[in-house]
PDB file of N, CA and C in Angstrom:
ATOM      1  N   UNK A   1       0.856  -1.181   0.000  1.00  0.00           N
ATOM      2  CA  UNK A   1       0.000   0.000   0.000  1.00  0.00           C
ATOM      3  C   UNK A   1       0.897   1.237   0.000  1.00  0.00           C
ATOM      4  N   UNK A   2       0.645   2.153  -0.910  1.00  0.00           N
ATOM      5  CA  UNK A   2       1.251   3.667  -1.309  1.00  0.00           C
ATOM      6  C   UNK A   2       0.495   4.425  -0.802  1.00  0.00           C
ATOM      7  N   UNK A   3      -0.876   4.951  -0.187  1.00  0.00           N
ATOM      8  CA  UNK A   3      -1.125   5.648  -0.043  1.00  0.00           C
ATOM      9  C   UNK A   3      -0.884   6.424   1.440  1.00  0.00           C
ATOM     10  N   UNK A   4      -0.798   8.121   1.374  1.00  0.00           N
ATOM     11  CA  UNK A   4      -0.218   8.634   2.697  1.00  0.00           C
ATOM     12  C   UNK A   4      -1.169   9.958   2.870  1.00  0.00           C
ATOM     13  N   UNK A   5      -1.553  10.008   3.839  1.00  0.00           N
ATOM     14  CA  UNK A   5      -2.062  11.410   4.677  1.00  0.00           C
ATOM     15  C   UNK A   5      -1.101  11.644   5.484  1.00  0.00           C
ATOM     16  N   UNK A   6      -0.582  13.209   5.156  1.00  0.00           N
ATOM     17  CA  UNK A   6       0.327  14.228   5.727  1.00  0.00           C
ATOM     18  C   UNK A   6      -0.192  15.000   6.678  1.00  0.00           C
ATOM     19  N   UNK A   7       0.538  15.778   8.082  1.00  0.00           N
ATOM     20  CA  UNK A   7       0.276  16.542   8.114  1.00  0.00           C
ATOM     21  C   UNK A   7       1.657  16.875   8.390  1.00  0.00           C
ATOM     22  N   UNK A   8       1.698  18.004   7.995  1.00  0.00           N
ATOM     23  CA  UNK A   8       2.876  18.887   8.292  1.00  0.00           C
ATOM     24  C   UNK A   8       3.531  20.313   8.562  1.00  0.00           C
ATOM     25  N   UNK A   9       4.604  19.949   9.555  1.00  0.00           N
ATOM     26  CA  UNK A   9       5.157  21.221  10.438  1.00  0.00           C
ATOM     27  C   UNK A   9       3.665  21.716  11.303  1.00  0.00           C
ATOM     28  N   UNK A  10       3.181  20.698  12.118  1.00  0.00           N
ATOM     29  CA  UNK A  10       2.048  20.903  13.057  1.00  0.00           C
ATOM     30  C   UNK A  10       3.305  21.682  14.495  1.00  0.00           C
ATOM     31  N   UNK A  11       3.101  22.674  14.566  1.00  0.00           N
ATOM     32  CA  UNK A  11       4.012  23.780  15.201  1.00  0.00           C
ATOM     33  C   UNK A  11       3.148  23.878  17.172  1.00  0.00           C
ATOM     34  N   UNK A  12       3.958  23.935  17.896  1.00  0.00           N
ATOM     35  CA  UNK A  12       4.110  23.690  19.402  1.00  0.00           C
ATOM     36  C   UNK A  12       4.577  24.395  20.156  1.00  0.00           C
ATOM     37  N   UNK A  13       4.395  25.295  21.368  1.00  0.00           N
ATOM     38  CA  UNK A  13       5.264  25.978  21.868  1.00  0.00           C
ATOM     39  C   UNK A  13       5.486  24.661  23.375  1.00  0.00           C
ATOM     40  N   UNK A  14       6.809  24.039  23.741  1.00  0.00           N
ATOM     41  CA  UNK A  14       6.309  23.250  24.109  1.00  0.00           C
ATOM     42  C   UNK A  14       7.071  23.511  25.757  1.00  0.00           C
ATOM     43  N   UNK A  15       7.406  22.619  26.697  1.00  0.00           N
ATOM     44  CA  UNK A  15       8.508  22.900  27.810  1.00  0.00           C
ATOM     45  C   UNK A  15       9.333  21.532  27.567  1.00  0.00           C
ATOM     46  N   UNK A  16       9.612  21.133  26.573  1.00  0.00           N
ATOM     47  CA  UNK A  16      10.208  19.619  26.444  1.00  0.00           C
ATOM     48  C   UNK A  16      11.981  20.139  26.002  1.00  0.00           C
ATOM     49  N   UNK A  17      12.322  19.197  27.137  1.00  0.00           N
ATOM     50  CA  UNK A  17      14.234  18.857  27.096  1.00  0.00           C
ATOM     51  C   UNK A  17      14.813  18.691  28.181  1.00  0.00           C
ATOM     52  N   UNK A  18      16.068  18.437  27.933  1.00  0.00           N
ATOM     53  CA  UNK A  18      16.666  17.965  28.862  1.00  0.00           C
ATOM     54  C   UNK A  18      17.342  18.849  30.076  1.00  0.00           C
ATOM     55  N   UNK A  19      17.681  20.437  28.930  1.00  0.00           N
ATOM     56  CA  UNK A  19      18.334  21.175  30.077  1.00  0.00           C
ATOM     57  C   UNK A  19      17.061  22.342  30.945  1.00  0.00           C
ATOM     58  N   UNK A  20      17.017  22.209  31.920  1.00  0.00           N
ATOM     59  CA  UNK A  20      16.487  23.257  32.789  1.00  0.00           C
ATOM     60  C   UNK A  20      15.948  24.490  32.185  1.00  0.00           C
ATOM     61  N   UNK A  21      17.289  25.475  31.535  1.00  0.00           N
ATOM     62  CA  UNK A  21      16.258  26.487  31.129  1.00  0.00           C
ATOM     63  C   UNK A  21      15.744  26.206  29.700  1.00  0.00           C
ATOM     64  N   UNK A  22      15.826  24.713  29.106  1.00  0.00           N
ATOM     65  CA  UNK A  22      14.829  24.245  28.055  1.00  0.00           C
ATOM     66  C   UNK A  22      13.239  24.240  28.582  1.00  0.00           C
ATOM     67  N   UNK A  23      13.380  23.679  29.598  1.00  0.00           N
ATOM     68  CA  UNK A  23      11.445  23.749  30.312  1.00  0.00           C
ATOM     69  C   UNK A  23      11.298  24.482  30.721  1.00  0.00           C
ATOM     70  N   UNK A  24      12.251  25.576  31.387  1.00  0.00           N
ATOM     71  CA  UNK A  24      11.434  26.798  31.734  1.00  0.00           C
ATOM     72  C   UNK A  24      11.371  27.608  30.765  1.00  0.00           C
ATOM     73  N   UNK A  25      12.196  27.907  29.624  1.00  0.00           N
ATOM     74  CA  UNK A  25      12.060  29.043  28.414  1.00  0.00           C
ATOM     75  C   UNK A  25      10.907  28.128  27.476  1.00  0.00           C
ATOM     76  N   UNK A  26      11.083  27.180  27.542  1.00  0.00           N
ATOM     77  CA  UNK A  26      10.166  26.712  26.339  1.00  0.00           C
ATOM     78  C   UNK A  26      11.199  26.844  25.310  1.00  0.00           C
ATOM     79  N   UNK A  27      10.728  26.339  23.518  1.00  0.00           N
ATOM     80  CA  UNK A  27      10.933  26.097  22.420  1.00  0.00           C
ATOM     81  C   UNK A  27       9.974  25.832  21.811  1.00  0.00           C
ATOM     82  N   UNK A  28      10.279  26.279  20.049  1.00  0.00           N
ATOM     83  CA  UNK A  28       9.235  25.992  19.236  1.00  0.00           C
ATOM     84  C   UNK A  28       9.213  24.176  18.609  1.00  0.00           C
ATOM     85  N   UNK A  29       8.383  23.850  19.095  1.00  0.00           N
ATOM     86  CA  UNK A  29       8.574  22.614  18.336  1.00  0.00           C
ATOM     87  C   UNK A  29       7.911  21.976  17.116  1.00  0.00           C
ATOM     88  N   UNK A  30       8.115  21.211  16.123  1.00  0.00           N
ATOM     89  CA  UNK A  30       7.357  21.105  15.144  1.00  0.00           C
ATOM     90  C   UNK A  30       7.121  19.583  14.794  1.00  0.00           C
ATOM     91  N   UNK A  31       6.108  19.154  14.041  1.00  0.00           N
ATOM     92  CA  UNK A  31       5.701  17.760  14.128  1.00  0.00           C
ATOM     93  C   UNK A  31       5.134  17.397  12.581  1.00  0.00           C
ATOM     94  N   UNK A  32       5.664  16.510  11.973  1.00  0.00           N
ATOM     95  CA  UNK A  32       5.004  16.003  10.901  1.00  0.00           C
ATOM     96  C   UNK A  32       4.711  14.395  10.728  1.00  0.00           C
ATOM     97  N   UNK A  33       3.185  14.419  10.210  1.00  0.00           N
ATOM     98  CA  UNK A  33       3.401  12.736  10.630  1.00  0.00           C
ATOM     99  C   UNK A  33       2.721  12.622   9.039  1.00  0.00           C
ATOM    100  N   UNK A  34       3.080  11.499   8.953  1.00  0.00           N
ATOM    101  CA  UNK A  34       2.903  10.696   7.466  1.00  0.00           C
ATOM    102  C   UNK A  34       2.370   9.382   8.083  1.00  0.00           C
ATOM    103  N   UNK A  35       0.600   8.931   7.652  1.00  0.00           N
ATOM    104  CA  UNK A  35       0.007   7.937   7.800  1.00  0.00           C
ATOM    105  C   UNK A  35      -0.121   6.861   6.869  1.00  0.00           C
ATOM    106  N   UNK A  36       0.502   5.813   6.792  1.00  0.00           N
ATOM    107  CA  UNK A  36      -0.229   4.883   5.369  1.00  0.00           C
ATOM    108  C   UNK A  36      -1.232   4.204   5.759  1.00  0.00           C
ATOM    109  N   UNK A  37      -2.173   4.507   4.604  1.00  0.00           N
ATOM    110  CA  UNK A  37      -3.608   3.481   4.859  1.00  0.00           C
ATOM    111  C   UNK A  37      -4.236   3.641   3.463  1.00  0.00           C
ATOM    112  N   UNK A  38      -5.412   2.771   3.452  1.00  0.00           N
ATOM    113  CA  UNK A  38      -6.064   2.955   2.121  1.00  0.00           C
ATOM    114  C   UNK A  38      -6.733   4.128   1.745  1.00  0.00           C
ATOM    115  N   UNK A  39      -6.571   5.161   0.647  1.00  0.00           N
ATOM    116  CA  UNK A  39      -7.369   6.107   0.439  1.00  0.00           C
ATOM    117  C   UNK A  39      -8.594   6.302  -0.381  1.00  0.00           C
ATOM    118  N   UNK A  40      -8.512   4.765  -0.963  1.00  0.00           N
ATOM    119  CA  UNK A  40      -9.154   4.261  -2.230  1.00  0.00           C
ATOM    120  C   UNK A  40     -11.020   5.039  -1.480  1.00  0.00           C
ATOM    121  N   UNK A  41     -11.129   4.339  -0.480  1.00  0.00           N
ATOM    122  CA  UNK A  41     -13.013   4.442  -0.128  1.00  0.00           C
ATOM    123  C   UNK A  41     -13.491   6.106  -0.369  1.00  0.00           C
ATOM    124  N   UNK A  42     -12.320   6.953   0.406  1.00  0.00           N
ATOM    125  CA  UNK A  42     -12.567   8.421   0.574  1.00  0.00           C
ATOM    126  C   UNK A  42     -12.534   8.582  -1.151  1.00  0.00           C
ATOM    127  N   UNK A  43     -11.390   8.586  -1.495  1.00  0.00           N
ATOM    128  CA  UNK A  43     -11.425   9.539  -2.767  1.00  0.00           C
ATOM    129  C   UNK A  43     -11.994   8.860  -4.159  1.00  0.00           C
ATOM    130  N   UNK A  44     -12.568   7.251  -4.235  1.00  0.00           N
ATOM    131  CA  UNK A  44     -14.063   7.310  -4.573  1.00  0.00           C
ATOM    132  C   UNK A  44     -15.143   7.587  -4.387  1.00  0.00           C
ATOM    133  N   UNK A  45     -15.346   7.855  -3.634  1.00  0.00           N
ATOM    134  CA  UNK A  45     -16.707   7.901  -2.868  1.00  0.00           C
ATOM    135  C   UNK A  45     -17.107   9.526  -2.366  1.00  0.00           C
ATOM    136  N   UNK A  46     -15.829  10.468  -1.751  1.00  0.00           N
ATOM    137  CA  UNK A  46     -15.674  11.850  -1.829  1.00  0.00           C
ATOM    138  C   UNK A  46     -16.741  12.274  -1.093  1.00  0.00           C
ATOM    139  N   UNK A  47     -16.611  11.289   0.289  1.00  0.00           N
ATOM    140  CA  UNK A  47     -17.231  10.826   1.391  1.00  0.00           C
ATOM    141  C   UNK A  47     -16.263  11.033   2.847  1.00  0.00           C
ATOM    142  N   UNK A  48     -16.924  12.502   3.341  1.00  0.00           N
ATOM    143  CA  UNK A  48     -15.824  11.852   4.210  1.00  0.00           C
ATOM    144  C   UNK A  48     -15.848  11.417   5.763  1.00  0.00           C
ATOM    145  N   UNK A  49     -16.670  10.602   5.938  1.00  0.00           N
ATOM    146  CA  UNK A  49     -17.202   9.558   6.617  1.00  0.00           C
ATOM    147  C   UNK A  49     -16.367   8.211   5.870  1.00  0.00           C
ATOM    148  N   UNK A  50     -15.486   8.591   4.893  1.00  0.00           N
ATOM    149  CA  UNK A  50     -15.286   7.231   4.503  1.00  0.00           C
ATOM    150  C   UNK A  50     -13.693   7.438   4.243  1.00  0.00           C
ATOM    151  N   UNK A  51     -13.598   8.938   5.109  1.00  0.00           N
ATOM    152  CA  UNK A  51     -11.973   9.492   5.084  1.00  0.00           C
ATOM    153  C   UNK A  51     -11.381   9.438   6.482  1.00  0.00           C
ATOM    154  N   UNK A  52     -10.423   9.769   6.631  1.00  0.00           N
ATOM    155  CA  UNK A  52      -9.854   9.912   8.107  1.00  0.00           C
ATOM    156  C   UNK A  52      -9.419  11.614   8.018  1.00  0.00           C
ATOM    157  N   UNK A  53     -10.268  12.028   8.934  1.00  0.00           N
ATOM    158  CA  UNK A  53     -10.472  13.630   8.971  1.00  0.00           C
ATOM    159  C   UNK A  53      -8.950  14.154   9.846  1.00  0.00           C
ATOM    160  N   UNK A  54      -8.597  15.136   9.108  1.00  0.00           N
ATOM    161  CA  UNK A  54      -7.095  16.007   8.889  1.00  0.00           C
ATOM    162  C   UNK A  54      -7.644  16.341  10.190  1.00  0.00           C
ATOM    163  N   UNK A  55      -8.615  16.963  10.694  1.00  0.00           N
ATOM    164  CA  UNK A  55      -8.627  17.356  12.041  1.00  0.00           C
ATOM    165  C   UNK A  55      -8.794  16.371  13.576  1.00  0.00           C
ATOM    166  N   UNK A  56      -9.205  15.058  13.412  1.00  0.00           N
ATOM    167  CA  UNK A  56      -8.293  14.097  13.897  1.00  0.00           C
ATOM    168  C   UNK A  56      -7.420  14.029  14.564  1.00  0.00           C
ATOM    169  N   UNK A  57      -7.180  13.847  13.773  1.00  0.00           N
ATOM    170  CA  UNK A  57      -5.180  13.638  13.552  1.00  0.00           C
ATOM    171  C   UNK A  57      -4.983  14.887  14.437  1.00  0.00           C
ATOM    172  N   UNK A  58      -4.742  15.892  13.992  1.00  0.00           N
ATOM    173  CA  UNK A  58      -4.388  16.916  14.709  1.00  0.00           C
ATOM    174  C   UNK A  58      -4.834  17.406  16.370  1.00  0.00           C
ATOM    175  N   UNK A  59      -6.005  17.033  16.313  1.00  0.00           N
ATOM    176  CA  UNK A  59      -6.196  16.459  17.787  1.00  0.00           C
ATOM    177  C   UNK A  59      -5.484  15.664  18.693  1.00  0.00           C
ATOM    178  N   UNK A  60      -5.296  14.556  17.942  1.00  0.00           N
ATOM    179  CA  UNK A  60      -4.570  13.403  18.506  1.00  0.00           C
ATOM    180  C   UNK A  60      -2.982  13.817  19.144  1.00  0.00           C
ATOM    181  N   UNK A  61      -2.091  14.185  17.865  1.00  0.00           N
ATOM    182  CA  UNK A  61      -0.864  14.757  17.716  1.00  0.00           C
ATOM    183  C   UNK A  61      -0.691  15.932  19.174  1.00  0.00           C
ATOM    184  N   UNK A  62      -1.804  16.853  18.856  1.00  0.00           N
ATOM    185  CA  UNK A  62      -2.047  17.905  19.852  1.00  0.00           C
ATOM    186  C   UNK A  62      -2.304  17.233  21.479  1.00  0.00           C
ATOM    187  N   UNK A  63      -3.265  16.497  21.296  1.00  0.00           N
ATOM    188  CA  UNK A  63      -3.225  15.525  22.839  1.00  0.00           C
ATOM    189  C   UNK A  63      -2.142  15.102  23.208  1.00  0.00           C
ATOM    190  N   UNK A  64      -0.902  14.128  22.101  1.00  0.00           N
ATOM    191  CA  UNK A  64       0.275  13.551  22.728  1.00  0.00           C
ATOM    192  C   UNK A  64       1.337  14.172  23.295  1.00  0.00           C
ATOM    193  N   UNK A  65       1.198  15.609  22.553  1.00  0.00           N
ATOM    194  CA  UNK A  65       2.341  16.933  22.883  1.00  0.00           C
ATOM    195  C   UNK A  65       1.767  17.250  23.952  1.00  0.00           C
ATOM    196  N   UNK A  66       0.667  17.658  24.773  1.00  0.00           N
ATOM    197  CA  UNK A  66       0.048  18.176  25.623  1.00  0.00           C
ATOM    198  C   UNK A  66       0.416  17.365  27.065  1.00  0.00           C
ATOM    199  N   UNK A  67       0.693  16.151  26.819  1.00  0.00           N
ATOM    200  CA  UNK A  67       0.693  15.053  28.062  1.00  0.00           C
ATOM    201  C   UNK A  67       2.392  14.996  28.566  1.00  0.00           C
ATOM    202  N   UNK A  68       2.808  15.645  27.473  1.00  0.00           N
ATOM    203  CA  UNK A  68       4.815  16.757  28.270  1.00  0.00           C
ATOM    204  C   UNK A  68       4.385  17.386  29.305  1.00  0.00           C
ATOM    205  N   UNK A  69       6.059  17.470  29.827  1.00  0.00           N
ATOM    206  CA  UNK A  69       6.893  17.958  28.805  1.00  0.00           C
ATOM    207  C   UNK A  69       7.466  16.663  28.752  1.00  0.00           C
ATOM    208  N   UNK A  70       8.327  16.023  27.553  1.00  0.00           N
ATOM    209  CA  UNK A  70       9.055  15.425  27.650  1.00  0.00           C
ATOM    210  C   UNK A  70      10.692  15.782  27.499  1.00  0.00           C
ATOM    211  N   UNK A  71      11.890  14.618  28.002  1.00  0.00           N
ATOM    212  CA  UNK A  71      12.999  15.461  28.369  1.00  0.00           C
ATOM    213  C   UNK A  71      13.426  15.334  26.400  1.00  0.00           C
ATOM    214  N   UNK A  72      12.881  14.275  25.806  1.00  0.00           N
ATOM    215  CA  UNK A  72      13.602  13.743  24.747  1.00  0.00           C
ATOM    216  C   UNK A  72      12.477  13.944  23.485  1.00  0.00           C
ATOM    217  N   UNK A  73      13.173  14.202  22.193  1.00  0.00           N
ATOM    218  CA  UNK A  73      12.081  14.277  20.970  1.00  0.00           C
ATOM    219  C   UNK A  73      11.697  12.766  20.643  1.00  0.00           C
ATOM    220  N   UNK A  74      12.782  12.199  20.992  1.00  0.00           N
ATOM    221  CA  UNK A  74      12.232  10.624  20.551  1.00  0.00           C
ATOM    222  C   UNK A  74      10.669  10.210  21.551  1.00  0.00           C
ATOM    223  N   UNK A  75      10.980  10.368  22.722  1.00  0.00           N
ATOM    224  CA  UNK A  75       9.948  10.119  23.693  1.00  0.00           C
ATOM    225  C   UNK A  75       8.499  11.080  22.922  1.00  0.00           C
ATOM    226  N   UNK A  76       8.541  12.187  22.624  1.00  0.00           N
ATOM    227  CA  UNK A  76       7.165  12.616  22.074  1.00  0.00           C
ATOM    228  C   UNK A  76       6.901  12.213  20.934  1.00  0.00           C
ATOM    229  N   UNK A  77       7.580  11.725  20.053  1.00  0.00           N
ATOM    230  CA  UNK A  77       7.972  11.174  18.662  1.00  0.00           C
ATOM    231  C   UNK A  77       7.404  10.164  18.852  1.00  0.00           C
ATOM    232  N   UNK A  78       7.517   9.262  20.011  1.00  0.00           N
ATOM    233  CA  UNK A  78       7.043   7.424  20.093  1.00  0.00           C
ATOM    234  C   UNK A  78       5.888   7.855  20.689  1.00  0.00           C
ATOM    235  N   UNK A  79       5.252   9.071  21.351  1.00  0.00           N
ATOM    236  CA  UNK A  79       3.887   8.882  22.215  1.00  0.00           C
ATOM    237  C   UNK A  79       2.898   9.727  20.681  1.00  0.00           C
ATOM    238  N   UNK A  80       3.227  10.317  20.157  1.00  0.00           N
ATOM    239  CA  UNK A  80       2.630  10.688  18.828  1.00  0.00           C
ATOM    240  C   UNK A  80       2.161   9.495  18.252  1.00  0.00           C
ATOM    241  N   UNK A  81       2.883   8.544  17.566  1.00  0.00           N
ATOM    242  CA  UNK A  81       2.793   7.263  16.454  1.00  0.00           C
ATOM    243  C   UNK A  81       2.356   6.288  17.818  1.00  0.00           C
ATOM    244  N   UNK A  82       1.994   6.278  18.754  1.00  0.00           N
ATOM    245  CA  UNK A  82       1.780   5.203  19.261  1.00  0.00           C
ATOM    246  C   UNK A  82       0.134   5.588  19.638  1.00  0.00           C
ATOM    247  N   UNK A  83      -0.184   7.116  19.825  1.00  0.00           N
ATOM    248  CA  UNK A  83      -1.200   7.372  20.064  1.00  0.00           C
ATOM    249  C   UNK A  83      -1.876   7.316  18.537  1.00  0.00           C
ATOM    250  N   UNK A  84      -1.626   7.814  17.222  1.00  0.00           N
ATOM    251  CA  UNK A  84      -2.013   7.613  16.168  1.00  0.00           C
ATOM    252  C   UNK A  84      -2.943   5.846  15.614  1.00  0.00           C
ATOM    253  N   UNK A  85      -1.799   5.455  16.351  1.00  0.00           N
ATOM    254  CA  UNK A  85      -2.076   3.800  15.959  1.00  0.00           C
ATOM    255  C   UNK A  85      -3.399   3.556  16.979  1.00  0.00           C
ATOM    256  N   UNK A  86      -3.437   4.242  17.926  1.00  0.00           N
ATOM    257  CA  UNK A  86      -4.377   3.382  18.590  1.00  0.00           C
ATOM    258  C   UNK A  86      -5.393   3.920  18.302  1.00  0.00           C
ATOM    259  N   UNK A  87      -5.698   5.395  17.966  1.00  0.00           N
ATOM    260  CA  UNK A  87      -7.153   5.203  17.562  1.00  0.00           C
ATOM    261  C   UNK A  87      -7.234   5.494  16.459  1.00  0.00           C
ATOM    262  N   UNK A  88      -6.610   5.130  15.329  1.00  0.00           N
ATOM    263  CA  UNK A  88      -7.014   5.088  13.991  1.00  0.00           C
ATOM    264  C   UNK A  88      -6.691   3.361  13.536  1.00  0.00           C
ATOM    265  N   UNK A  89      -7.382   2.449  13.593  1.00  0.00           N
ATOM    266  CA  UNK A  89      -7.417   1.136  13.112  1.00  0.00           C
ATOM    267  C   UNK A  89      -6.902   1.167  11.832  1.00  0.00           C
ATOM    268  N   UNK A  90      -7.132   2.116  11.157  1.00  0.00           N
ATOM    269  CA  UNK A  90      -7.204   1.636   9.479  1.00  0.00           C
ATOM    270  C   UNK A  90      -5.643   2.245   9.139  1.00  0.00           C
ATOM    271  N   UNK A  91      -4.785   2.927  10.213  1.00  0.00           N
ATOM    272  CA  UNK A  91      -3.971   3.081   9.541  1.00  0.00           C
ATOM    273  C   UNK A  91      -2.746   1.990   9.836  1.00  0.00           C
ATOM    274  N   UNK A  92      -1.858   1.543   8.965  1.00  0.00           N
ATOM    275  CA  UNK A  92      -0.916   0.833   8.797  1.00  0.00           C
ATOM    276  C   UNK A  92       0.060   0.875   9.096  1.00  0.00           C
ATOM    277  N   UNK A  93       0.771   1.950   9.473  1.00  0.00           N
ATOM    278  CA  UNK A  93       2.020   2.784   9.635  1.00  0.00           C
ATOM    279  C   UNK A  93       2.301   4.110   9.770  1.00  0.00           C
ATOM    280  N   UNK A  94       2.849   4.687  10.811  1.00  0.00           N
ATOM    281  CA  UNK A  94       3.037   5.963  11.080  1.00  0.00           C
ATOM    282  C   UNK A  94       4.395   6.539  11.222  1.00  0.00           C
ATOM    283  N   UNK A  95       4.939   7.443  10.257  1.00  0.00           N
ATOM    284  CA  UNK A  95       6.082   8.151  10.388  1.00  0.00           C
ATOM    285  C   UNK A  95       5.476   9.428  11.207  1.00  0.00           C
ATOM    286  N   UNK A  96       6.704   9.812  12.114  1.00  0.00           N
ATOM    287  CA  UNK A  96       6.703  11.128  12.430  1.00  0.00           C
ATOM    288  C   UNK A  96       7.833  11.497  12.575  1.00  0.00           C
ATOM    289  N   UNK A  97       8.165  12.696  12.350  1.00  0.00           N
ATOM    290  CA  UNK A  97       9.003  13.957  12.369  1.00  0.00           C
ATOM    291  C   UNK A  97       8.808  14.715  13.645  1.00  0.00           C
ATOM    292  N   UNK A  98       9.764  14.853  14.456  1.00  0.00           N
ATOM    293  CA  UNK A  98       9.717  15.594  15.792  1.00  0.00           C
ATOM    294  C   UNK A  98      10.958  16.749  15.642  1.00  0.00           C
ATOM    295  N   UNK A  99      10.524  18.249  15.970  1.00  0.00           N
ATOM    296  CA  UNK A  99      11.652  18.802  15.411  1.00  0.00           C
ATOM    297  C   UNK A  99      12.085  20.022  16.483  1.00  0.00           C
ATOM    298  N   UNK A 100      13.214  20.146  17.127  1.00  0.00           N
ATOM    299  CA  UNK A 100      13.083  21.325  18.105  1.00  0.00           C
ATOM    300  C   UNK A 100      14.257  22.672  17.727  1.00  0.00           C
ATOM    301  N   UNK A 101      13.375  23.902  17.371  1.00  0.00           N
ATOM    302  CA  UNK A 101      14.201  24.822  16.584  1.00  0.00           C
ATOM    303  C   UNK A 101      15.639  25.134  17.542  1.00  0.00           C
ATOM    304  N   UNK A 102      16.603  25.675  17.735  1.00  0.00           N
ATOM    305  CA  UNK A 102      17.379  26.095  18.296  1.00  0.00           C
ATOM    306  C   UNK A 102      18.052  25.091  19.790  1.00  0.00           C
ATOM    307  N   UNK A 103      18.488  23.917  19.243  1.00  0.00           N
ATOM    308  CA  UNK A 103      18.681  22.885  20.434  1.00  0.00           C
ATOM    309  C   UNK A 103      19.720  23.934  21.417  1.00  0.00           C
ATOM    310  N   UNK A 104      20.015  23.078  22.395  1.00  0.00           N
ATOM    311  CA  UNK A 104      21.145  23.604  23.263  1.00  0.00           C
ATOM    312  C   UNK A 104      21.796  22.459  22.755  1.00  0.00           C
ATOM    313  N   UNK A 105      23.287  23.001  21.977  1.00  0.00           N
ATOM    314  CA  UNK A 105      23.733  21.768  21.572  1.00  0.00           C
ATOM    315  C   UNK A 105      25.663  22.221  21.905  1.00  0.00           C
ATOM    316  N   UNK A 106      25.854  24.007  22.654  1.00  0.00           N
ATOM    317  CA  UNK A 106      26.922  24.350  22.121  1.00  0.00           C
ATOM    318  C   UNK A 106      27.346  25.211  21.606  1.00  0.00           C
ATOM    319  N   UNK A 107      26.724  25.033  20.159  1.00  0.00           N
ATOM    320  CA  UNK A 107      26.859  26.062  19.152  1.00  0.00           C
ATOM    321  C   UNK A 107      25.423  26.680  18.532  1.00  0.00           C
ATOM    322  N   UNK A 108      25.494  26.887  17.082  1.00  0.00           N
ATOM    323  CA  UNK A 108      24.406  27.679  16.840  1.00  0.00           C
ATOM    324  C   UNK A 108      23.545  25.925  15.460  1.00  0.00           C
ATOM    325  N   UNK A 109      22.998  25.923  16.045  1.00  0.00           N
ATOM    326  CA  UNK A 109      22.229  24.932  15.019  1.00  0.00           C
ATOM    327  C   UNK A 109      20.741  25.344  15.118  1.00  0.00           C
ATOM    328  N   UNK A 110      19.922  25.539  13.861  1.00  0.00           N
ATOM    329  CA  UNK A 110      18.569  25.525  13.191  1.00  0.00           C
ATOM    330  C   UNK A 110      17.920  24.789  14.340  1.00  0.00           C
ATOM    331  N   UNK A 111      18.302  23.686  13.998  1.00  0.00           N
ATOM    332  CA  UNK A 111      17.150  22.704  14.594  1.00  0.00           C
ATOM    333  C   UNK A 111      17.993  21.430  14.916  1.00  0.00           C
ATOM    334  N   UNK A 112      16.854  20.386  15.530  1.00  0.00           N
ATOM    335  CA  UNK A 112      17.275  19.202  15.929  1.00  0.00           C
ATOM    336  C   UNK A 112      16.007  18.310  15.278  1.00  0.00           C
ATOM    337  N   UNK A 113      16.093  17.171  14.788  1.00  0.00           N
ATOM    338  CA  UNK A 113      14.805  16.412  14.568  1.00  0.00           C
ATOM    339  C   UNK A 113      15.361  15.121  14.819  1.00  0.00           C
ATOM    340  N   UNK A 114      14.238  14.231  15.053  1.00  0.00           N
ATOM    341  CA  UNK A 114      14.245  12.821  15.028  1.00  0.00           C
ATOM    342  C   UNK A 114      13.232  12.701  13.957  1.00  0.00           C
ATOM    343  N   UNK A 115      13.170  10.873  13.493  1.00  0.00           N
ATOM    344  CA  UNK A 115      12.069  10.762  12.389  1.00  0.00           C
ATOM    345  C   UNK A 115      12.032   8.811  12.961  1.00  0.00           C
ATOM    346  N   UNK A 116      10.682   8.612  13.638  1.00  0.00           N
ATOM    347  CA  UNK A 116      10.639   7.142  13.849  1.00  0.00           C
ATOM    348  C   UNK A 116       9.438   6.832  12.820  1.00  0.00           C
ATOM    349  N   UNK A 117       9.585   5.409  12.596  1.00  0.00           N
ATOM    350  CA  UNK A 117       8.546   4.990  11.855  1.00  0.00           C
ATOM    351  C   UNK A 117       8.000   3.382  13.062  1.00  0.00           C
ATOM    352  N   UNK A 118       6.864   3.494  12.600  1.00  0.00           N
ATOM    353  CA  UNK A 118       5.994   2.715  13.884  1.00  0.00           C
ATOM    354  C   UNK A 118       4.905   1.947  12.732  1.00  0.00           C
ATOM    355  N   UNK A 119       4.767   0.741  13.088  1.00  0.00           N
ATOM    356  CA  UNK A 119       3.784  -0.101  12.017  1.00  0.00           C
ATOM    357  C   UNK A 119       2.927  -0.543  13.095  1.00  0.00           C
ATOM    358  N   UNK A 120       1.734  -1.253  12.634  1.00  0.00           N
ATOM    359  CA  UNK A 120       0.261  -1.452  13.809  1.00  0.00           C
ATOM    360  C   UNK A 120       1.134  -3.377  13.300  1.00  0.00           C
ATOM    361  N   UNK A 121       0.971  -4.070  14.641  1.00  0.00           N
ATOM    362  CA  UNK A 121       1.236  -5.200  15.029  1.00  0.00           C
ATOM    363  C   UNK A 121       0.612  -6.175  14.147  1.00  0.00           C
ATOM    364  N   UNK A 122       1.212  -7.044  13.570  1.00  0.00           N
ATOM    365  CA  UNK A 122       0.497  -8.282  12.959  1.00  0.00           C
ATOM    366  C   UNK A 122       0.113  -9.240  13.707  1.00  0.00           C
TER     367      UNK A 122
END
């Protein structure tokens, strides 16, 4: 199966990391998840009772960030795709993108991201 529902750069102001004045200053954080499942029913049918609604998802995503801070992107990264899987049955596999602008890393770096991919159990 090829087919994917995106959402992307779902944006966070969050208190998640490891160093101290990371949870107390906060950071912007950003989230993209890529779902595979069948799209065939929705975009015959152009039904969308027979789609998995973009606002959903974004609920969901928004609930898993909300239940931080966490110290690690992987840790909100695995509670994202793990919350995805559980209440969407029909989807197959979940990538996400976890991304935190301006890490404390040292020096001057953009960003930091992780990217896990998570499949529903056979």
């Amino acid at each position: 199966m090829t087919d994917h529902l995106r959402l992307l750069n779902i944006i966070f102001y969050g208190q998640h990391g490891v160093h101290a004045h990371e949870r107390e200053l906060g950071r912007t954080i950003s989230v993209d998840v890529d779902l595979t499942l069948d799209l065939a029913p929705a975009g015959l049918s152009d039904d969308l009772s027979r789609a998995l609604d973009y606002s959903r998802v974004y609920e969901v995503v928004k609930k898993a960030e909300a239940e931080g801070p966490y110290r690690l992107l992987e840790t909100l990264a695995e509670a994202i795709a793990g919350r995805l899987l559980k209440e969407f049955s029909q989807v197959k596999e979940v990538l996400v993108r976890a991304r935190k602008r301006e890490p404390s890393v040292g020096g001057w770096v953009e960003q930091a991201e992780v990217e896990i991919v998570r499949s529903r159990a056979k």
